[in-house]
N, C-alpha and C. Protein backbone atom coordinates (compact mmCIF):
# COMPACT_ATOMS: atom_id res chain seq x y z
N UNK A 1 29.56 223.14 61.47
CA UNK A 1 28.51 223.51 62.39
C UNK A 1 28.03 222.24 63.10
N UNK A 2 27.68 222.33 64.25
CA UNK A 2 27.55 221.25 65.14
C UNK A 2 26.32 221.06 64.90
N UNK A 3 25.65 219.25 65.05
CA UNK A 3 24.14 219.19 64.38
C UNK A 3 23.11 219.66 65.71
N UNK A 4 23.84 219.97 66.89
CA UNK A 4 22.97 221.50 67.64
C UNK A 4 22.54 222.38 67.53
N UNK A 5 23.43 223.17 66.65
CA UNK A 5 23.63 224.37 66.40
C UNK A 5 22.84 224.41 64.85
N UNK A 6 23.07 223.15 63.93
CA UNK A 6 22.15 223.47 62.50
C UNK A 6 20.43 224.04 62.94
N UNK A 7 20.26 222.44 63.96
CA UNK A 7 18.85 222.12 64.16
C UNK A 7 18.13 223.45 64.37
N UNK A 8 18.63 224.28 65.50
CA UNK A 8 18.31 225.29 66.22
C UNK A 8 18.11 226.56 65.07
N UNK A 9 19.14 226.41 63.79
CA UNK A 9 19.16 227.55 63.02
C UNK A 9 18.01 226.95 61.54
N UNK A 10 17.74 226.07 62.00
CA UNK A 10 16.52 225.56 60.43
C UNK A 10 15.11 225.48 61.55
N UNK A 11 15.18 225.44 62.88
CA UNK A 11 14.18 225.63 63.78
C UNK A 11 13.75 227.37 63.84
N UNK A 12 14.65 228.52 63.82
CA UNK A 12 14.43 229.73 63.93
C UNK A 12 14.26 229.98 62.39
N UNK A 13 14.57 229.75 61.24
CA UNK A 13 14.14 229.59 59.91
C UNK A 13 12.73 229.15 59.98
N UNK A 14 12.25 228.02 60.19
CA UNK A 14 10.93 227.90 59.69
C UNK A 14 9.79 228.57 60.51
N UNK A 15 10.24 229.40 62.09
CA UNK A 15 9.53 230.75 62.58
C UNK A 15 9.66 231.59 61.67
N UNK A 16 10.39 231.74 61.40
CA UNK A 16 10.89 233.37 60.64
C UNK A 16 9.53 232.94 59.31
N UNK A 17 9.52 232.01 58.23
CA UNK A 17 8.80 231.33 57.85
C UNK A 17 6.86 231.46 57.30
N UNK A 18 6.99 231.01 59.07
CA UNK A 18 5.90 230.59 59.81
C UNK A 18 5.02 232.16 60.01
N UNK A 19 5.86 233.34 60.33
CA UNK A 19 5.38 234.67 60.92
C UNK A 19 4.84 235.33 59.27
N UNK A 20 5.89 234.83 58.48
CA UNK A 20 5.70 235.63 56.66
C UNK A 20 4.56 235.02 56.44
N UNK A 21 4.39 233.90 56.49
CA UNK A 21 3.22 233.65 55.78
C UNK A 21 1.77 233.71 56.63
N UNK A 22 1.88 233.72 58.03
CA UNK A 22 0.43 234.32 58.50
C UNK A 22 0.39 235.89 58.37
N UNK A 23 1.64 236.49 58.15
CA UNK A 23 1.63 238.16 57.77
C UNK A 23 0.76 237.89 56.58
N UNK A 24 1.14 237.27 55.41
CA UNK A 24 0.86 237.05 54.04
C UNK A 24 -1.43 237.38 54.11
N UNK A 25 -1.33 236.32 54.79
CA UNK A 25 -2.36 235.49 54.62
C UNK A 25 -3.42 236.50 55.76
N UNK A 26 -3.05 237.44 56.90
CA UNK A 26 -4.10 238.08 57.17
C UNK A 26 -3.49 239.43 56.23
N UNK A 27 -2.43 239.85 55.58
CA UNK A 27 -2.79 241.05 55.04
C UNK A 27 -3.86 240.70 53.64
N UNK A 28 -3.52 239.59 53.24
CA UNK A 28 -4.65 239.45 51.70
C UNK A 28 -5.87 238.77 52.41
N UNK A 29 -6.37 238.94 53.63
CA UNK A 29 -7.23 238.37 53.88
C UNK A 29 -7.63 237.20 53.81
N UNK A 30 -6.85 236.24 53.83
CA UNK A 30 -7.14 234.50 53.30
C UNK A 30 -7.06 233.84 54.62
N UNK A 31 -7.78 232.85 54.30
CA UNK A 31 -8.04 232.07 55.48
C UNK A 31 -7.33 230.32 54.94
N UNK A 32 -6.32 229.95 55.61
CA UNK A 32 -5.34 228.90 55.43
C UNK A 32 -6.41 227.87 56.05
N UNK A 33 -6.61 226.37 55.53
CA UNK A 33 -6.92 225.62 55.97
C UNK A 33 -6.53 224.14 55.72
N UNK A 34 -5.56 223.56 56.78
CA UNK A 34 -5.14 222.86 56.68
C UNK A 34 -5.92 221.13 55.78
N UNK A 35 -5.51 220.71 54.75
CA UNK A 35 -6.13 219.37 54.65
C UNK A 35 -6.10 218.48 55.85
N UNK A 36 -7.40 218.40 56.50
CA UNK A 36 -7.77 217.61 57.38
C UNK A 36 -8.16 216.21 57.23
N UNK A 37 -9.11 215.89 56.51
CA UNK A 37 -9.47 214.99 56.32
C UNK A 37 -9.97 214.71 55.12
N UNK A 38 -9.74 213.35 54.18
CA UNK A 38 -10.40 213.02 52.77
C UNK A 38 -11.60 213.47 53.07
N UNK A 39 -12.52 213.44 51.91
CA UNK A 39 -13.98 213.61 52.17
C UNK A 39 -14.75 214.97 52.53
N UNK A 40 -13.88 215.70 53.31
CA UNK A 40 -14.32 216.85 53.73
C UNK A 40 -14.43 217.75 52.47
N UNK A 41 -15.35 218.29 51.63
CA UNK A 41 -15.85 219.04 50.74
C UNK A 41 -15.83 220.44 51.29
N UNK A 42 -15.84 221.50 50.13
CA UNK A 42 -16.38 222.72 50.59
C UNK A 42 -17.60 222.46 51.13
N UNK A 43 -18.56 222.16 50.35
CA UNK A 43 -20.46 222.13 50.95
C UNK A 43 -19.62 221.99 52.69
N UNK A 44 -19.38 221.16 53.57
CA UNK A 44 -19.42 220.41 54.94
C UNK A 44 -18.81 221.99 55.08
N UNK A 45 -17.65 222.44 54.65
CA UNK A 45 -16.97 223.42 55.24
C UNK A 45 -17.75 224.82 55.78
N UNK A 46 -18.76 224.75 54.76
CA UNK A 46 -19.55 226.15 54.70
C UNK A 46 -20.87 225.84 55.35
N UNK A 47 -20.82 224.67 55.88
CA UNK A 47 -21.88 224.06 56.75
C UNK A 47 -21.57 224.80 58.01
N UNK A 48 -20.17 224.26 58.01
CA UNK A 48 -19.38 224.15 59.70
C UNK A 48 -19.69 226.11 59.79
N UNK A 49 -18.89 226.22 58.64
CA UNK A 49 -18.40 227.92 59.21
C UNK A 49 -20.09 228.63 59.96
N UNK A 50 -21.55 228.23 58.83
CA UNK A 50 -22.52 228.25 59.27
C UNK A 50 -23.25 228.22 60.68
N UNK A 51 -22.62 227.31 61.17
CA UNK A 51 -23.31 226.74 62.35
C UNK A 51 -23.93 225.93 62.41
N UNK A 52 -23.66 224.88 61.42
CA UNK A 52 -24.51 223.65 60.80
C UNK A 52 -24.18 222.19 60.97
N UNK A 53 -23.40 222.33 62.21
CA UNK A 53 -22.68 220.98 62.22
C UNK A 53 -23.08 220.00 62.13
N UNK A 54 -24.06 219.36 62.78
CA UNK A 54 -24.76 218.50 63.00
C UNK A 54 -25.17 218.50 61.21
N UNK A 55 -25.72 219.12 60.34
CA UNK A 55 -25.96 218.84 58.66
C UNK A 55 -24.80 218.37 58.66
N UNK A 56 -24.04 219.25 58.43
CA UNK A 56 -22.00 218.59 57.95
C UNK A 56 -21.77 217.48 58.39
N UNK A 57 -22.18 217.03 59.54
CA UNK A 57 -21.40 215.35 60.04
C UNK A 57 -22.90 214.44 59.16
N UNK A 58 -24.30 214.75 59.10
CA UNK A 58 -24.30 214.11 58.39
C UNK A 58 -23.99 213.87 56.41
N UNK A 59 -23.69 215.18 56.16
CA UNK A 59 -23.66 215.22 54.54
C UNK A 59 -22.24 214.35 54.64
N UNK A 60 -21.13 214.81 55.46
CA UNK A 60 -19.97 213.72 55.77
C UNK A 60 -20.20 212.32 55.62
N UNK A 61 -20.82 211.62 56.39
CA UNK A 61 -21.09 210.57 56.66
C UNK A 61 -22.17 209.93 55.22
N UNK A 62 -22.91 210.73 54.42
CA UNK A 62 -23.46 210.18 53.22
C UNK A 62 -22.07 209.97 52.34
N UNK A 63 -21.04 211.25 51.98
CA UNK A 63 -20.20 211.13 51.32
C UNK A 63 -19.75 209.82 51.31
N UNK A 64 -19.40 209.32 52.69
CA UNK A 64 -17.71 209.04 52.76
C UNK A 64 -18.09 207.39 53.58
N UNK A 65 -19.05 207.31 54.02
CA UNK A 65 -19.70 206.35 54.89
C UNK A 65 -19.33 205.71 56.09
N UNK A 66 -18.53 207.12 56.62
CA UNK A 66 -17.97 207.02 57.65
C UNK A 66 -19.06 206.65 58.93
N UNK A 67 -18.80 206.50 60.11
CA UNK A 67 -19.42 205.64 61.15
C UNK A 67 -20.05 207.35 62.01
N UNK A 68 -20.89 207.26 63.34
CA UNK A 68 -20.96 208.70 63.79
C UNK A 68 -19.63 209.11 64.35
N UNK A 69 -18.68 208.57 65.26
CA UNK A 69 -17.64 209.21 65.96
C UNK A 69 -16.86 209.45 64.71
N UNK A 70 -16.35 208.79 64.01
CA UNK A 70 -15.27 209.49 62.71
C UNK A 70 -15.84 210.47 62.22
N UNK A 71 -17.37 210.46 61.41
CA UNK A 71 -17.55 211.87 61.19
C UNK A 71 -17.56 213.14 62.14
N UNK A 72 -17.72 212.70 63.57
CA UNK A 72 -17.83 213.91 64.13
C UNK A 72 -16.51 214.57 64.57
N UNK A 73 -15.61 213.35 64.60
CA UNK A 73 -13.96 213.82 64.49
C UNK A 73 -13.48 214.37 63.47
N UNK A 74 -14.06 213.96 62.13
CA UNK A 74 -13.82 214.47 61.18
C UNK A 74 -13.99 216.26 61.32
N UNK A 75 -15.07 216.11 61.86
CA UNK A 75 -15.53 218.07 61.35
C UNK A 75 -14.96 218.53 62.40
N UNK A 76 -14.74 218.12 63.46
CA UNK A 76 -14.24 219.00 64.65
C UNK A 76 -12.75 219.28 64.27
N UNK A 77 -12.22 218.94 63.41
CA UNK A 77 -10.63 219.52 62.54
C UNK A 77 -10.99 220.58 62.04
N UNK A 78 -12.38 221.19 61.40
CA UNK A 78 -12.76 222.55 60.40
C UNK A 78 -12.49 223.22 61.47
């Protein structure tokens, strides 16, 4: 097999993949969340989902003693 022809068939594999497991994950109802950043705790997460951002970048920033722009980059990944 030509390394064209692999790429293309481990590229339509990890769709095929990619579709099972967001099937997976809205039929059991789960919500996937990528590791974004060290430091980021549930508490910040359930801040964010809240509408609490501004708390979350600072409970962030006590954690982790990050600066204001990193924490606020930080949460804008949730």
């Amino acid at each position: 097999m030509a390394r064209g022809d692999e790429i293309r068939e481990l590229q339509k594999h990890v769709k095929k993949l990619e579709r099972k497991v967001a099937f997976l994950l809205d039929h059991l109802q789960l919500n996937y969340q990528e590791e974004s950043s060290p430091g980021i705790t549930q508490e910040i997460v359930d801040l964010v989902r809240m509408g609490r951002k501004i708390e979350a970048i600072k409970l962030y920033r006590e954690e982790t003693g990050a600066g204001l722009k990193e924490a606020k980059e930080a949460i804008d990944t949730i």
